[in-house]
C-alpha atoms as a PDB file:
ATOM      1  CA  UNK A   1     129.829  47.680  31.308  1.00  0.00           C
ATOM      2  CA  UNK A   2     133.028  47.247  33.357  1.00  0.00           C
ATOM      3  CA  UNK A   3     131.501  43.074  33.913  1.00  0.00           C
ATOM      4  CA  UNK A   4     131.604  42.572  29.866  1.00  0.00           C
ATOM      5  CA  UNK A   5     135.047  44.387  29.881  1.00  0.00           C
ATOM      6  CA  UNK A   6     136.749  41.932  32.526  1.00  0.00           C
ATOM      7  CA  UNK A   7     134.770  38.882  31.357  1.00  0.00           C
ATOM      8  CA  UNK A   8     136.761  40.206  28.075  1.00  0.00           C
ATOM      9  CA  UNK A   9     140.148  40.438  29.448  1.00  0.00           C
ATOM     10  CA  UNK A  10     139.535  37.462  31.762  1.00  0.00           C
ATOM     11  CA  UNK A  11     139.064  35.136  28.281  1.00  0.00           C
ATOM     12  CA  UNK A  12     141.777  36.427  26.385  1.00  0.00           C
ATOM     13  CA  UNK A  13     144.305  36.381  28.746  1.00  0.00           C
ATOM     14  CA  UNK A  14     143.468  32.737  30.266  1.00  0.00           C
ATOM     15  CA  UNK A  15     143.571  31.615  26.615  1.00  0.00           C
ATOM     16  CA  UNK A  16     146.944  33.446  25.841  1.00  0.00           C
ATOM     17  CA  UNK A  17     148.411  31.559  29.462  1.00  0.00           C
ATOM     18  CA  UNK A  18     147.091  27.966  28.106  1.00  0.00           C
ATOM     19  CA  UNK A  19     148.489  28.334  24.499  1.00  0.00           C
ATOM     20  CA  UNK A  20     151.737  30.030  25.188  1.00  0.00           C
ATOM     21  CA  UNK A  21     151.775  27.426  28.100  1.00  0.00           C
ATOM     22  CA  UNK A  22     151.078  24.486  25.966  1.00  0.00           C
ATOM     23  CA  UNK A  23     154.145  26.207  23.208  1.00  0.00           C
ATOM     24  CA  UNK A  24     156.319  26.352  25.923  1.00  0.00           C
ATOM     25  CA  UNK A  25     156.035  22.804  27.031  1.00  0.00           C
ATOM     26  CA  UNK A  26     156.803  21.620  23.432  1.00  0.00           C
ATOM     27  CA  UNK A  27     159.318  23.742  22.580  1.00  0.00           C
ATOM     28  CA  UNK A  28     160.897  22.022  25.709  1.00  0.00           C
ATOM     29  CA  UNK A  29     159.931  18.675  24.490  1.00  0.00           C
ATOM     30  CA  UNK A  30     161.939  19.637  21.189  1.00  0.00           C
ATOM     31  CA  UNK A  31     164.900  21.081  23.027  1.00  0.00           C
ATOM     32  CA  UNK A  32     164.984  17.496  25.259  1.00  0.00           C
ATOM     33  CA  UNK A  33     164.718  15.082  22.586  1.00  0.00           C
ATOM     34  CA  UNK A  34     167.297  16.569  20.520  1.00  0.00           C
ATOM     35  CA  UNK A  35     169.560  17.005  23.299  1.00  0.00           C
ATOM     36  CA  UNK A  36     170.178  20.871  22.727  1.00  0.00           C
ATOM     37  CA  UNK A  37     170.328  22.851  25.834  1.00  0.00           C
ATOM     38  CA  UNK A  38     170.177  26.321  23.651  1.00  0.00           C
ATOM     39  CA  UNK A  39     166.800  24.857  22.018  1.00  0.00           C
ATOM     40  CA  UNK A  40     165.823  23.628  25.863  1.00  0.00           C
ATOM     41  CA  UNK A  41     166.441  27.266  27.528  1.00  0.00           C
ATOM     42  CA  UNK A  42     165.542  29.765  24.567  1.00  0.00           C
ATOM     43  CA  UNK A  43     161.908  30.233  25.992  1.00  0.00           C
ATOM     44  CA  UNK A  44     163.195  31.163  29.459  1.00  0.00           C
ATOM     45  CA  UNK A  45     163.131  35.058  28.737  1.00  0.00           C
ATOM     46  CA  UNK A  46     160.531  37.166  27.327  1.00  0.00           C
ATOM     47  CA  UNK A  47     158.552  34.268  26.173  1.00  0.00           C
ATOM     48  CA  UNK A  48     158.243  33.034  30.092  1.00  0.00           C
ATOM     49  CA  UNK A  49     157.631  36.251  31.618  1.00  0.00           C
ATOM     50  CA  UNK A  50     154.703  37.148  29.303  1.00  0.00           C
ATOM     51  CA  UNK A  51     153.261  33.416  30.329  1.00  0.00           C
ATOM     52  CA  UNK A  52     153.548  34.644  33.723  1.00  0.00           C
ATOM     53  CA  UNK A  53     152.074  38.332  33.570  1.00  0.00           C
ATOM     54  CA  UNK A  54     148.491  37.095  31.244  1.00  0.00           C
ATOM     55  CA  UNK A  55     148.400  34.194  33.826  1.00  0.00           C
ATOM     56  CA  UNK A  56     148.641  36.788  36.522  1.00  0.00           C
ATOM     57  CA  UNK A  57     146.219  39.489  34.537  1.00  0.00           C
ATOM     58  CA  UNK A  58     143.618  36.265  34.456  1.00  0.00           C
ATOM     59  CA  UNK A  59     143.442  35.785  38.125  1.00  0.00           C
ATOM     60  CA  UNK A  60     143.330  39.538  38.738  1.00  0.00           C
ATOM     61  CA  UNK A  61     139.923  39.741  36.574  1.00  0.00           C
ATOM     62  CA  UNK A  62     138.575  36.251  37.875  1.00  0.00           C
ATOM     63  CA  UNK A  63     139.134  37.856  41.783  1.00  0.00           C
ATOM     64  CA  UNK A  64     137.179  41.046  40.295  1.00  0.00           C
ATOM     65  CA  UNK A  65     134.530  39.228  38.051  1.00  0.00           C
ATOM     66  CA  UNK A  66     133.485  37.290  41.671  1.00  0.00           C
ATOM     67  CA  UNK A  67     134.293  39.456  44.307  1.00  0.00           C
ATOM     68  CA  UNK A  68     133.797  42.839  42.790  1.00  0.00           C
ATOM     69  CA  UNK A  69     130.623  45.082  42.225  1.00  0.00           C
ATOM     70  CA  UNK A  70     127.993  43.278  44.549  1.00  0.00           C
ATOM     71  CA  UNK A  71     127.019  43.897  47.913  1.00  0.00           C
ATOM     72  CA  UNK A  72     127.376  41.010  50.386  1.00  0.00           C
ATOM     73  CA  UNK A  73     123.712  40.441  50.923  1.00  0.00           C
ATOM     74  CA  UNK A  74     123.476  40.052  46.426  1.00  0.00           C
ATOM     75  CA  UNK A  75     126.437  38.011  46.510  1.00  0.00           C
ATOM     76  CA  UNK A  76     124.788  35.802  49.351  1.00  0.00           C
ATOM     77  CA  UNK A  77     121.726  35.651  46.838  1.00  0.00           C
ATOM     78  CA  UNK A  78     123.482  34.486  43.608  1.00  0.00           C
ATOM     79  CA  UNK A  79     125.301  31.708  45.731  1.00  0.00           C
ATOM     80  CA  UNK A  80     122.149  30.187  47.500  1.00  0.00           C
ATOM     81  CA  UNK A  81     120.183  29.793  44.405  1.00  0.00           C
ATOM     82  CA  UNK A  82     123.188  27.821  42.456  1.00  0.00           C
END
C-alpha cells in the first residue's frame, strides 16, 4: 500500500519539477529577449522555491521506492535477475 502511495507522489511531483522547470526556463527566455529584467527575475520567488521543494519531494520517494521496505538478501534478488 505505502509502494502505490510513493510510486504516486514520486510521479506527480517529478512531473510538477519538469513542467514548472520547463515554465521557468521560458519565462526567462521571454524576460531575455525583451530585455526586461522585472520579466527576467519575477519567477525567482515562490515560483522557484516550489521547483525546488517537488524536485526535492521526488528524490525523497525515488530513495524510498528503491531502498525502502526490502531486506538486503530480496533486494540482492530483484537486482540479479534484471
Amino acid at each position: 500500500m505505502y509502494r502505490s502511495i510513493l510510486q504516486k507522489v514520486f510521479v506527480f511531483s517529478l512531473a510538477l519539477a519538469l513542467v514548472g522547470g520547463v515554465v521557468f526556463v521560458l519565462w526567462q527566455a521571454v524576460g531575455l529577449a525583451a530585455g526586461s529584467a522585472a520579466i527576467l527575475t519575477a519567477p525567482n520567488g515562490v515560483f522557484k522555491t516550489v521547483l525546488c521543494i517537488a524536485a526535492s519531494v521526488a528524490s525523497i520517494a525515488a530513495y524510498l521506492l528503491l531502498h525502502v521496505g526490502s531486506s538486503p538478501r530480496e533486494y540482492a534478488e530483484e537486482n540479479q535477475s534484471k
